[in-house]
Protein backbone atom coordinates (compact mmCIF):
# COMPACT_ATOMS: atom_id res chain seq x y z
CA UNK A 1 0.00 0.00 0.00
CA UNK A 2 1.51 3.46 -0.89
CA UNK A 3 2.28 5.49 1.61
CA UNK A 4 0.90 8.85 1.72
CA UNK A 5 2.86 11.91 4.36
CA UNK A 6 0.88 14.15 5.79
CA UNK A 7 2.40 17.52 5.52
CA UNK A 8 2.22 20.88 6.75
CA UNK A 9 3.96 24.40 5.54
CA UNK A 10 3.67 27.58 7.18
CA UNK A 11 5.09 30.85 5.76
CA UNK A 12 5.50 33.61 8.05
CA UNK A 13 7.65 37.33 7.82
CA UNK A 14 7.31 37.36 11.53
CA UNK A 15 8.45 41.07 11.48
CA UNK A 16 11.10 40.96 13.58
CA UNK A 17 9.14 40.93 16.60
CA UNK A 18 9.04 37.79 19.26
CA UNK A 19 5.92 35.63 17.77
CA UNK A 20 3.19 34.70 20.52
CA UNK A 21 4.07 32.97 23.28
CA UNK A 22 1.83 29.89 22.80
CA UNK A 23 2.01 28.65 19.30
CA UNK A 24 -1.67 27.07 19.06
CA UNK A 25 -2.37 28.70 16.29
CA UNK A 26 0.39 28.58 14.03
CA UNK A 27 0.97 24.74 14.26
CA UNK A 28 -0.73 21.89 16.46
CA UNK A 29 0.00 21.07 19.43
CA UNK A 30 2.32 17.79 19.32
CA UNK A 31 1.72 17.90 15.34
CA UNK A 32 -1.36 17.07 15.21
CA UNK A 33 -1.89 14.14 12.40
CA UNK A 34 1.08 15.41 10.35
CA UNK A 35 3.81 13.87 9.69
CA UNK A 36 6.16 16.81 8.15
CA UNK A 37 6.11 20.32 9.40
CA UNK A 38 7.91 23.31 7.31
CA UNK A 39 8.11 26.63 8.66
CA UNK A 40 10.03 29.25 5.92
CA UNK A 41 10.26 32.12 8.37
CA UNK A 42 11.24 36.20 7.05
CA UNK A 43 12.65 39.16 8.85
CA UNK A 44 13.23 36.64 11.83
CA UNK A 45 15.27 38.53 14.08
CA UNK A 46 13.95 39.79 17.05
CA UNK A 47 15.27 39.96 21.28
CA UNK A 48 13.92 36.74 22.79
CA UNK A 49 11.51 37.09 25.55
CA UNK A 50 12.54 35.92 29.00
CA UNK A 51 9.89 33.93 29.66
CA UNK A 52 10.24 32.09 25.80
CA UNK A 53 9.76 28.30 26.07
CA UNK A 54 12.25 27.69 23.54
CA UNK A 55 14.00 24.73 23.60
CA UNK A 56 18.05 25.26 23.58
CA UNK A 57 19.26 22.13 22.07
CA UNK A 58 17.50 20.30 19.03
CA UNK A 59 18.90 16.93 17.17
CA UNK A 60 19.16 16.88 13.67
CA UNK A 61 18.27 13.69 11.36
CA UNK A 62 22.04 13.60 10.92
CA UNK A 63 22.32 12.91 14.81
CA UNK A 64 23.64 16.06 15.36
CA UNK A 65 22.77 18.16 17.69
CA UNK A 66 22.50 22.25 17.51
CA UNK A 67 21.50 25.31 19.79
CA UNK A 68 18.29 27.05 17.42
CA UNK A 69 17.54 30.34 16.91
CA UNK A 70 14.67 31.04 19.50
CA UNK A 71 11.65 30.74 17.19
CA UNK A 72 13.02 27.26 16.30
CA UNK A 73 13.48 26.47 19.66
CA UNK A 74 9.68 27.36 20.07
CA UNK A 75 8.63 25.31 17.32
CA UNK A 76 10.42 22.56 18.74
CA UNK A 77 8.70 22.98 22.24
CA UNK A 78 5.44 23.12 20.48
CA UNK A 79 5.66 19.77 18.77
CA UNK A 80 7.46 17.34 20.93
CA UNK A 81 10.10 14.85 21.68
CA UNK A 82 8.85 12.69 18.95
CA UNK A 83 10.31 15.19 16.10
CA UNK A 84 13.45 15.75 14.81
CA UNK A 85 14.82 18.72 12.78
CA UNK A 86 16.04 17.35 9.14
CA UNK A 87 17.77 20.83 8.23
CA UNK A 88 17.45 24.42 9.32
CA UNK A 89 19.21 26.65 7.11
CA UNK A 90 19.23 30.07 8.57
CA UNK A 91 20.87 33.34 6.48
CA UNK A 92 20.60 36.67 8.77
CA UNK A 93 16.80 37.24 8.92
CA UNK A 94 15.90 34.67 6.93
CA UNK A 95 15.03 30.84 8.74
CA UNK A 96 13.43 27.51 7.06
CA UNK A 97 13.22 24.57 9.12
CA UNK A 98 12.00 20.97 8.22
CA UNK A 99 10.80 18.94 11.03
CA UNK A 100 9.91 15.39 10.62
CA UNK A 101 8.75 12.45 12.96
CA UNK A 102 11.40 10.15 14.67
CA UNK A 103 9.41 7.35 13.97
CA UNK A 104 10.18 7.77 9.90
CA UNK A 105 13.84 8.33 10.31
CA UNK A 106 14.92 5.68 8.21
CA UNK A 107 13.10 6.00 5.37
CA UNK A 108 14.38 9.49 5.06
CA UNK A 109 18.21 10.13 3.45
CA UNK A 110 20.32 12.17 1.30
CA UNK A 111 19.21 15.32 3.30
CA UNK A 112 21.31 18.79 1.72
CA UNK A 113 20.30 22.41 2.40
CA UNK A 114 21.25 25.27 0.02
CA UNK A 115 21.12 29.01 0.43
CA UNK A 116 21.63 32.01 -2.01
CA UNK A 117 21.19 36.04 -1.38
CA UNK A 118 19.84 38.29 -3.28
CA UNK A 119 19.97 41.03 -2.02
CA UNK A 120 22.41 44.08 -1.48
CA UNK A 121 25.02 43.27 -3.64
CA UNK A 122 23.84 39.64 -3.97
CA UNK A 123 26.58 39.03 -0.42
CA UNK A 124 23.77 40.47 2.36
CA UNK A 125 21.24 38.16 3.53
CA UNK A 126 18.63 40.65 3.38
CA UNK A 127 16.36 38.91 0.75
CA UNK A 128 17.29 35.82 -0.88
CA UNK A 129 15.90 31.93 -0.60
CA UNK A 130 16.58 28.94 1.91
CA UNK A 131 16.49 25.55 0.47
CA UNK A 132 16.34 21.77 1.97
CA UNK A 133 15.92 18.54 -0.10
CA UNK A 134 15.39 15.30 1.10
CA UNK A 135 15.08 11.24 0.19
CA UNK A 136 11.63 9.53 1.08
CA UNK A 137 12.13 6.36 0.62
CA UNK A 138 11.58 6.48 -3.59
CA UNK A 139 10.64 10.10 -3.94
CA UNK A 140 12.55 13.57 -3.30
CA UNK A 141 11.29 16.44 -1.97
CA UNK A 142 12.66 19.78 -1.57
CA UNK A 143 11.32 23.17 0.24
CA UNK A 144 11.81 26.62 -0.42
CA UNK A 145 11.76 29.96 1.57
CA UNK A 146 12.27 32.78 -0.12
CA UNK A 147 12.21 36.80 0.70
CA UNK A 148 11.73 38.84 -2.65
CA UNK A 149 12.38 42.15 -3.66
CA UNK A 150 10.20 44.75 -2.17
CA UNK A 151 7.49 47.67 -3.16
CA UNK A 152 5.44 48.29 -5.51
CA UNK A 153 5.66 49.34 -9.71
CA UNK A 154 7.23 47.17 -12.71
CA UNK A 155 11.07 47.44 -11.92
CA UNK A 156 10.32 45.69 -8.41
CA UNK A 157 8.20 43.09 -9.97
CA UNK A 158 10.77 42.81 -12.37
CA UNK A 159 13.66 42.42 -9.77
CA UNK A 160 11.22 39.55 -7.66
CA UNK A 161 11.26 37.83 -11.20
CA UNK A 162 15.33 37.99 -11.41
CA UNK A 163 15.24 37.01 -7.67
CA UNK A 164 13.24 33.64 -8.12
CA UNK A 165 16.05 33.02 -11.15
CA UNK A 166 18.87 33.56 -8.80
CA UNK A 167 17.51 31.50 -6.18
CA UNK A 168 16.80 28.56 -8.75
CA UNK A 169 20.74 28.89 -10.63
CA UNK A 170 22.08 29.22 -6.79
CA UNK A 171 20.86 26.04 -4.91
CA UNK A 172 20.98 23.60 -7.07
CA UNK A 173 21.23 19.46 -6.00
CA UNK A 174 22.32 16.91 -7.49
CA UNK A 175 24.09 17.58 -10.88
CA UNK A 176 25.10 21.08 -10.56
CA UNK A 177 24.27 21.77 -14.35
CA UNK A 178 20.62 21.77 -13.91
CA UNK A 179 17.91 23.23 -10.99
CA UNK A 180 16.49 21.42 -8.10
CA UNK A 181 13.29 21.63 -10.39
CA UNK A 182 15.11 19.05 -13.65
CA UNK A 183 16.12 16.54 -10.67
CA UNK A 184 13.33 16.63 -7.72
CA UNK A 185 9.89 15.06 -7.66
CA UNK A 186 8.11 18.05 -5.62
CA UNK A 187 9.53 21.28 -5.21
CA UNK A 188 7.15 23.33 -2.52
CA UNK A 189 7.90 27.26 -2.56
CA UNK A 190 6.83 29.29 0.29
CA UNK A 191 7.87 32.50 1.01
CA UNK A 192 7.32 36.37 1.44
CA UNK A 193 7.32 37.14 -2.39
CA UNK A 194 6.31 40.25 -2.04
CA UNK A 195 4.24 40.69 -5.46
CA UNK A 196 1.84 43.29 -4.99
CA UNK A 197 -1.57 44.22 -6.18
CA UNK A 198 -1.72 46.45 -9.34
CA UNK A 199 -5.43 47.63 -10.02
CA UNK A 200 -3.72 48.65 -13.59
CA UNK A 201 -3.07 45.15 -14.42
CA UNK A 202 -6.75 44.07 -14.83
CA UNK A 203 -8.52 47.51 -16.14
CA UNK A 204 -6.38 49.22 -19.54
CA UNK A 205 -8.83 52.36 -18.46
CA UNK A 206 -7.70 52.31 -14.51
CA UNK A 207 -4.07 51.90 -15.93
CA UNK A 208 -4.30 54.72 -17.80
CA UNK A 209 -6.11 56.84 -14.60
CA UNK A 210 -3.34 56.11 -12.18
CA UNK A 211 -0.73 56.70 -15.22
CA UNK A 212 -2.11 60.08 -15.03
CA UNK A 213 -2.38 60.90 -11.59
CA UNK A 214 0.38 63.63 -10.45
CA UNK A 215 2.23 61.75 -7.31
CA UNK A 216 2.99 58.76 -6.08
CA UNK A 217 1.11 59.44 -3.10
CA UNK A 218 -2.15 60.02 -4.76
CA UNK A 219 -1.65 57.09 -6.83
CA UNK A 220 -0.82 54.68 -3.36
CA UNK A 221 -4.07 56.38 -1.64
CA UNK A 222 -6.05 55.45 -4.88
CA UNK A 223 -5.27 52.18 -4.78
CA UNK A 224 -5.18 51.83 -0.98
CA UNK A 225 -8.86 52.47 -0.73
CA UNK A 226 -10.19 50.95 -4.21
CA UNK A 227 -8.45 48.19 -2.63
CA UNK A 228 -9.90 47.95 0.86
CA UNK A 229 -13.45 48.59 -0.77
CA UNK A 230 -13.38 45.09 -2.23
CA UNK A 231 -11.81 43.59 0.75
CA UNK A 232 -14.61 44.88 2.55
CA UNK A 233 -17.16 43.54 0.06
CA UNK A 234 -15.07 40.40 0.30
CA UNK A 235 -14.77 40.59 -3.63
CA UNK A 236 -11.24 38.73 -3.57
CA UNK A 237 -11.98 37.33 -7.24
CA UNK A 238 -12.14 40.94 -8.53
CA UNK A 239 -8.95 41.67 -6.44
CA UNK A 240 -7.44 38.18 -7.69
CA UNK A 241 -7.10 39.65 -11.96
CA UNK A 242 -4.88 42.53 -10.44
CA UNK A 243 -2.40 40.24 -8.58
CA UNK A 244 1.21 40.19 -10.24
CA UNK A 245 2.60 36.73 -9.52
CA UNK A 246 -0.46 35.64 -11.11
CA UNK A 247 0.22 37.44 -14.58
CA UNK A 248 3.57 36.75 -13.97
CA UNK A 249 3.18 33.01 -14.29
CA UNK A 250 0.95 33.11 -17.07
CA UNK A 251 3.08 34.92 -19.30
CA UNK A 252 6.00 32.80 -17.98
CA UNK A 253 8.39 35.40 -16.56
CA UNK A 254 8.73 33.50 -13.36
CA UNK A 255 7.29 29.82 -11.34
CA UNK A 256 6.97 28.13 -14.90
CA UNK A 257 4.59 25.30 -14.18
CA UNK A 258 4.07 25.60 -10.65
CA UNK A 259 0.55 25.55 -9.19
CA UNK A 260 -1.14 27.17 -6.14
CA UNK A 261 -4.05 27.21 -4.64
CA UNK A 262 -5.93 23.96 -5.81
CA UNK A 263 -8.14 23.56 -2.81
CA UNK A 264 -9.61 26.87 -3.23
CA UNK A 265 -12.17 28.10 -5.80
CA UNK A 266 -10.86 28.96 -9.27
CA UNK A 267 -7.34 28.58 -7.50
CA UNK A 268 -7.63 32.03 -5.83
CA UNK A 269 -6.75 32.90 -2.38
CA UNK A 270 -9.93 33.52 -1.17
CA UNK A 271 -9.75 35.30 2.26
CA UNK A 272 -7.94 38.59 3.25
CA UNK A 273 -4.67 39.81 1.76
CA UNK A 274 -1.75 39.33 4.00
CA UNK A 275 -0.16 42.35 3.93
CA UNK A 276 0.48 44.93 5.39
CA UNK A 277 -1.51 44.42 8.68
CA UNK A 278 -2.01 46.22 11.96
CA UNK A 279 -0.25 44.50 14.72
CA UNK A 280 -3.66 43.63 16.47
CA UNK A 281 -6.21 40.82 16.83
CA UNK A 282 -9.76 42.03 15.42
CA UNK A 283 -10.45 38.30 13.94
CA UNK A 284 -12.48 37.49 11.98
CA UNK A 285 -11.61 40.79 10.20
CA UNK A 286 -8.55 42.00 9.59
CA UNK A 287 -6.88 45.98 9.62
CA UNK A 288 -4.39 47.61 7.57
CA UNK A 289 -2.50 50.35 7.51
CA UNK A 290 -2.54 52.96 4.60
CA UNK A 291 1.34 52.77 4.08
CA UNK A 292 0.81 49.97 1.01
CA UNK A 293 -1.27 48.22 -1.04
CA UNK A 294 -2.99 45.30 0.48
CA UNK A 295 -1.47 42.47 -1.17
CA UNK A 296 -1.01 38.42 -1.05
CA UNK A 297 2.63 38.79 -0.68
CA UNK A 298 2.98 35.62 1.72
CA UNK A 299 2.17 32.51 -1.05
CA UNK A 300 3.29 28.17 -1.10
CA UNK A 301 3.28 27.53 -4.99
CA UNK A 302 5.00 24.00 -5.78
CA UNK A 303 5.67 21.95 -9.08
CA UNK A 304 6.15 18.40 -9.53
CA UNK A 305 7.36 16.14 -12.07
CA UNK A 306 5.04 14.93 -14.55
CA UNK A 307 4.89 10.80 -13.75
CA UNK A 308 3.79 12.07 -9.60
CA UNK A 309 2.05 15.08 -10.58
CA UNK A 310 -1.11 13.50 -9.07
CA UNK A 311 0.74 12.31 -5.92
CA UNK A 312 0.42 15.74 -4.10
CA UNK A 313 -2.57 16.92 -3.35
CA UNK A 314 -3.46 20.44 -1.44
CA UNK A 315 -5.87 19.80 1.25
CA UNK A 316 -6.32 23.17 3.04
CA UNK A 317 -5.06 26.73 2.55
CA UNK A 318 -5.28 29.72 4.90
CA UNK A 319 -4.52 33.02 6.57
CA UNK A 320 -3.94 32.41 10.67
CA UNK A 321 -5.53 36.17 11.17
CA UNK A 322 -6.08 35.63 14.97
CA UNK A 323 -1.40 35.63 14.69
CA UNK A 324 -0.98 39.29 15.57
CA UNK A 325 2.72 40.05 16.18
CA UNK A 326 3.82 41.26 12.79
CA UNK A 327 2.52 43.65 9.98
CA UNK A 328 1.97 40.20 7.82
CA UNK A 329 -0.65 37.25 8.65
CA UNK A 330 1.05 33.97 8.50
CA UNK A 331 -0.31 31.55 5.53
CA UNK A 332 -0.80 27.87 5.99
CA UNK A 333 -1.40 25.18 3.84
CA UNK A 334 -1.49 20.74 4.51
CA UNK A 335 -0.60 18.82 1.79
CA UNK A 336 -1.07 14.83 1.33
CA UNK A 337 2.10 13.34 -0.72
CA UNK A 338 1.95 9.81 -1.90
CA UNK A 339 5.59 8.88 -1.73
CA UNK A 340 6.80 6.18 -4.48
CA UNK A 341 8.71 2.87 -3.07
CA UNK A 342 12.82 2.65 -3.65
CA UNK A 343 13.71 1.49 -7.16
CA UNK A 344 14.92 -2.24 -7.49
CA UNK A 345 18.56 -2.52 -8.09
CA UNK A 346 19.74 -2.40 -11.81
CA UNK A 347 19.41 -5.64 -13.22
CA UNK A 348 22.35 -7.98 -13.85
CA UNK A 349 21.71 -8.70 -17.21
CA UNK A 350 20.63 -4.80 -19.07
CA UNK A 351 19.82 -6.60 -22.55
CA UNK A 352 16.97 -7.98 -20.56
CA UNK A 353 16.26 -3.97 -19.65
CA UNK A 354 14.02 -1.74 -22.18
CA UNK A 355 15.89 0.74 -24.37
CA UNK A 356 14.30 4.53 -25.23
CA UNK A 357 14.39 5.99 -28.59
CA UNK A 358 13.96 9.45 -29.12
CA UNK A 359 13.58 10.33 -32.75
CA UNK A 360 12.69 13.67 -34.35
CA UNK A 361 13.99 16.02 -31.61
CA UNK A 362 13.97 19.66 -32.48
CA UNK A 363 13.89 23.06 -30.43
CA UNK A 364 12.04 26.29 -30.95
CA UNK A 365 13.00 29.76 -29.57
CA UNK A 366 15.39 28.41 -27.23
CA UNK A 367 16.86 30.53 -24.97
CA UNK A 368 20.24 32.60 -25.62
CA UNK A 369 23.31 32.09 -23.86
CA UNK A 370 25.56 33.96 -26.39
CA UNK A 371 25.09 37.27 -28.07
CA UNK A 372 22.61 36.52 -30.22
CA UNK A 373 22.73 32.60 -30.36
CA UNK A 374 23.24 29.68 -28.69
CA UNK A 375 25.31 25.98 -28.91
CA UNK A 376 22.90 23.53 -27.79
CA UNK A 377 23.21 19.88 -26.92
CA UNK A 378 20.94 17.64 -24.51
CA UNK A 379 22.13 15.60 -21.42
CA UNK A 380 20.05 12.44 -20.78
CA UNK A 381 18.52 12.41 -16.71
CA UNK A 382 16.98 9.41 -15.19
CA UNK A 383 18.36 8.65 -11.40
CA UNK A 384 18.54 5.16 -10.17
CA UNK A 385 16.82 3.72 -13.87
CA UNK A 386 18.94 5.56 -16.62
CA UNK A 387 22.68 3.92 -17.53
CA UNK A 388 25.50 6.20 -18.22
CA UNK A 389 27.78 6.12 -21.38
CA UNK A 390 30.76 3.96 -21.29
CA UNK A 391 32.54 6.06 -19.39
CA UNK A 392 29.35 6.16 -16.59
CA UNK A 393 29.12 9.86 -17.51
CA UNK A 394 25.27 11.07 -18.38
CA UNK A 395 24.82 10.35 -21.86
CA UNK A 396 24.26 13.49 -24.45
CA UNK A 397 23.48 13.97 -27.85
CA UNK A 398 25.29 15.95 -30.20
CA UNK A 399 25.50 19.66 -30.49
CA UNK A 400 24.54 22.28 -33.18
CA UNK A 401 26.60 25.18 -33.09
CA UNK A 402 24.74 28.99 -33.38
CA UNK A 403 21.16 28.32 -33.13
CA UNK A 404 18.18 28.63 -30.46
CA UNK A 405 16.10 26.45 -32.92
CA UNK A 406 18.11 23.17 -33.46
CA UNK A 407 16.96 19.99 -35.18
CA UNK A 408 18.80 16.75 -34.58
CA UNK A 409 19.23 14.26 -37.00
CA UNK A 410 18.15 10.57 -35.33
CA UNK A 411 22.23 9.98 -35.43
CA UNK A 412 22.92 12.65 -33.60
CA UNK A 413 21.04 11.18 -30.66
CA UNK A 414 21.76 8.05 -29.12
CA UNK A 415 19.45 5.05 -27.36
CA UNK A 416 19.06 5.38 -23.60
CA UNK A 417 19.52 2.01 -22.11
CA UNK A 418 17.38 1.39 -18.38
CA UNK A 419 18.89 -0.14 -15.49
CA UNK A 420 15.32 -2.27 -14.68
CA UNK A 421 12.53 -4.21 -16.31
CA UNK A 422 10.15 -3.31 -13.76
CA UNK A 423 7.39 -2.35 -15.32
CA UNK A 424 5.62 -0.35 -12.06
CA UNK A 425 8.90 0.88 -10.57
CA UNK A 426 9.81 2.64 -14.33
CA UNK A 427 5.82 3.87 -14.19
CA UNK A 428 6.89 6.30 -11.23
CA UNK A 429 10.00 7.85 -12.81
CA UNK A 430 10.42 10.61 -15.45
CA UNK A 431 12.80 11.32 -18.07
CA UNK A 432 14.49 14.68 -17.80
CA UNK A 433 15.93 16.06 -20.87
CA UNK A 434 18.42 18.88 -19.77
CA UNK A 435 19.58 21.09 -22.86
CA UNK A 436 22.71 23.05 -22.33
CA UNK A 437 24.90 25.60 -24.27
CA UNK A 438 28.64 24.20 -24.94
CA UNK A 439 30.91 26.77 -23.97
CA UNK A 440 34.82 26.19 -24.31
CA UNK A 441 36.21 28.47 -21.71
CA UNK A 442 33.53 27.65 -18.72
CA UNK A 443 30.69 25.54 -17.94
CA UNK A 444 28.57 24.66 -20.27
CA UNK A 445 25.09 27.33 -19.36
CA UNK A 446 21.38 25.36 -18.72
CA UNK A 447 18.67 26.69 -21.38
CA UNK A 448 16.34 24.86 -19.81
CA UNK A 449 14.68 21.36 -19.59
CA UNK A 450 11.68 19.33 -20.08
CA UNK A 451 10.55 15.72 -18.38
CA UNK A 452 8.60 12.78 -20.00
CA UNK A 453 6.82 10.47 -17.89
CA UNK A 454 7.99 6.93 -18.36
CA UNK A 455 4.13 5.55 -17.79
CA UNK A 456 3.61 7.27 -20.85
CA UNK A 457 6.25 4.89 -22.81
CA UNK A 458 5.73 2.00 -21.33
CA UNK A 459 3.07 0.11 -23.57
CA UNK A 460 6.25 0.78 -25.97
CA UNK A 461 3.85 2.43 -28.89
CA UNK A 462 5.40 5.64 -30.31
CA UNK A 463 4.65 8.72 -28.11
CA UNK A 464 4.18 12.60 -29.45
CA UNK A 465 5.87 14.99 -26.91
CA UNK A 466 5.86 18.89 -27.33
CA UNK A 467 6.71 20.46 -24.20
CA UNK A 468 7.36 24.04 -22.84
CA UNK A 469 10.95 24.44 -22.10
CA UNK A 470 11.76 25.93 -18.60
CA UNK A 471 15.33 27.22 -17.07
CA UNK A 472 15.01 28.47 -13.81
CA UNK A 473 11.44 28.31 -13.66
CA UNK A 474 10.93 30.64 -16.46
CA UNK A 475 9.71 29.90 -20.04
CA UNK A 476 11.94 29.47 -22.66
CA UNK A 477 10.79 27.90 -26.20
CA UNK A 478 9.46 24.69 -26.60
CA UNK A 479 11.19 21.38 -27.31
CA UNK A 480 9.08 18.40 -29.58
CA UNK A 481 10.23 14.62 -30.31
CA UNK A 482 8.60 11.29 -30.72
CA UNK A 483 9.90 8.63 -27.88
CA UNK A 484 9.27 5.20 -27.74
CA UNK A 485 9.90 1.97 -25.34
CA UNK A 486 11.72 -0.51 -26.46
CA UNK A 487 11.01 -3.78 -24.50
CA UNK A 488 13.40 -6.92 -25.51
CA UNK A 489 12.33 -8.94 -28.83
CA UNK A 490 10.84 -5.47 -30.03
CA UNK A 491 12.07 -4.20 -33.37
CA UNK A 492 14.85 -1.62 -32.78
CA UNK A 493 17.09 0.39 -35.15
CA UNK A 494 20.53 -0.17 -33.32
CA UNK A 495 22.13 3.86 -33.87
CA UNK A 496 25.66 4.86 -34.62
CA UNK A 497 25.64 7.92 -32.69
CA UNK A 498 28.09 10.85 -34.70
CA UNK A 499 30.76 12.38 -32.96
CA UNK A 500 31.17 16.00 -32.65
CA UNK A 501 34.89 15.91 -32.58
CA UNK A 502 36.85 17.59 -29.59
CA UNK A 503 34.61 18.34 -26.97
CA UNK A 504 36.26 20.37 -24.02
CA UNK A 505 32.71 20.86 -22.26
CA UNK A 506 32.84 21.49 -18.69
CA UNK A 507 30.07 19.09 -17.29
């Protein structure tokens, strides 16, 4: 029977003020029925109160132990003896912490944690993302905290955008040439993103009336109270066209494929905007001050590979307005994650393994790594089911030189050979088909990627893929092929791949 973890995320910019003193009602007492418990914490930094309840040592999965910041300390008190921290990267004001239950210790491994600022001169921990990636048995799963760019207008949208990019290129597992998001099953993002709302971004006429308007100031009060009249009303959907990450995503600038917000109707949040709150407790309402926009800047987006996208499932979503401390209401969502069992071990005879044939290949609009071109050439990705090359190196086609819109000959491309037969253990996997620039002098540069799910392939009939092209979760042309399954004592065209000549790539 699969196994399904109960899971729990919390996003909070706790404003740099102690949070309350019991924790009731950011998580359960003891964890409730959870299993996992993520807390991606911003502007955490704050004078402890004497009478905190924070614990001073915690253990780590690794069996280390490690004196927490206080709010970790807290959220250790809150839940018990029976959890254990798996990692707790912390950077300045910004904290993430992944707690788990002792009692599934050993089916978790290969636990990392990443980090990279963005913000003052990309050294300052000011604003940046927190990363921690982890081994369930079969599946991985990684969390992200991130704290944007602030304030409102395009160039700060546009800098949150660059952020997300920067966080993506600068905590990368696994094979260093490609995201956490080519090489992890589920990717959850939580954070303080800090996209506003922009009543100009769902009315051309409004646009043009705040275009015309004389100060800033009279454009922030405009929007202040147009705002807070719908709020009022409790007309979120009308609120929900004029949210930025929103357009954003769907004209792929930034989250490329992610999805939020799947328990709710029409995948809005549908309750208050989190931002920018009085410090008091007037539940079930909420008050804001007139110093910004009231906006959904606190959000938990994630994106999965296609072969588990139905694993994860969102089963609740929502504000924790009676959490008073800070100008922002923490968000929290519960997830249910069917985890996948461990992969057999590769089979001692691979001619009894299938073999994948990717014909056809060819890129459109790819993305540009050079002046005005690019060298493209695709590495093969498949961990624990996908042989190397001879040399156990990832396999990779050839490249065309000074093109975003390559099309490989069949040659150029050579026959991916499986490590199992298993017919349910290769249903669960994906093939990820990394495309990278060749560069001479440095590493080769990721254009992006795109994964096929092996369930797809396995009846071994010919299968159509054209698939957006992402790099760093933004969009970035589309690649198309035909790919096929080929079990033993099917018909298959045995390839002599063509060799590009010297190759000095840095891989």
């Amino acid at each position: 029977m699969a196994q399904t973890l109960r899971t729990m995320v919390v996003t909070w910019n706790v404003g740099n003020a102690p949070p309350p003193a019991c924790l009731d009602d950011l998580v359960p007492k003891d964890g409730g029925e959870m299993d996992l418990v993520v807390v991606g914490m911003q502007e955490c930094s704050y004078t402890a109160a004497k009478d905190s309840n924070a614990v001073d040592k915690i253990t780590l999965h690794s069996g280390k132990t490690a004196s927490p910041y206080d709010f970790i300390g807290a959220l250790q008190f809150q839940l018990g003896e029976e959890w254990e921290v798996l990692e707790n990267p912390e950077v300045m004001e910004m904290r993430l912490v992944v707690f788990a239950r002792k009692e599934l210790h050993d089916q978790i491994s290969d636990v990392q944690s990443a980090w990279e600022r963005t913000g003052i001169g990309h050294a300052l921990g000011n604003k940046g993302g927190l990363a921690v990636r982890f081994r369930f048995e079969g599946s991985t799963i990684a969390f992200v905290s991130c704290h944007l760019a602030a304030h409102e207008g395009p160039e700060h949208r546009n800098r949150r955008n660059s952020d997300c990019e920067e966080v993506l290129s600068g905590t990368s597992f696994g094979w260093e040439n490609a995201d956490m998001l080519a090489q992890t099953d589920h990717v959850i993002w939580m954070g303080d993103l800090n996209y506003r709302l922009d009543l100009g971004l769902g009315d051309p006429d409004l646009a043009a009336t705040l275009k015309a308007m004389k100060s800033k100031e009279e454009r922030a009060a405009f929007q202040f109270k147009r705002v807070k009249d719908q709020i009022d009303a409790g007309n979120f959907a009308e609120l929900w066209v004029n949210d930025e990450l929103t357009k954003e995503i769907k004209d792929g600038k930034v989250f490329h494929g992610f999805t939020e917000a799947t328990c709710m109707e029409g995948g809005m949040y549908c309750f208050h905007p989190t931002f920018k709150v009085k410090r008091t407790n007037v539940a079930p309402e909420v008050e804001y001050t007139n110093q910004r926009t009231p906006s959904w800047c606190d959000r938990v987006l994630w994106r999965s590979m296609p072969a588990v996208r139905s694993n994860i499932t969102q089963t609740s979503l929502e504000p924790l307005i009676t959490v008073d401390t800070s100008d922002h209401k923490p968000v929290r969502t519960t997830f249910e994650i069917t985890v996948v069992p461990k992969l057999p071990a590769p089979h001692a005879d691979t001619e009894a393994c299938p073999k994948i044939e990717l014909s056809q290949i060819q890129g459109s609009n790819l993305k540009i790594c050079d002046s005005s071109d690019s060298d493209p050439f695709l590495v093969f990705l498949g961990e624990g089911w996908l042989a190397g090359d001879a040399n156990g190196d990832k396999v990779q086609s050839n490249m065309i030189k000074n093109t975003v819109n390559p099309k490989y000959e069949d040659s150029q491309i050579p026959l991916l050979s499986c490590l199992i037969d298993d017919k349910e253990a290769l249903a669960t996997q994906s093939l990820t088909i990394a495309i990278l620039d060749h560069d001479v002098t440095s590493a080769d540069d990721l254009m992006g990627y795109i994964s096929i799910s092996l369930a797809d392939l396995i009846d071994g009939n010919p299968c159509p893929v054209k698939q957006e092209v992402t790099c760093h979760g933004v969009h970035h042309g589309t690649l198309e092929l035909t790919a096929r399954m080929v079990w033993p004592g099917q018909h298959l065209v045995e390839r002599e791949t063509k060799k590009d000549g010297c190759r000095c790539s840095i891989l």
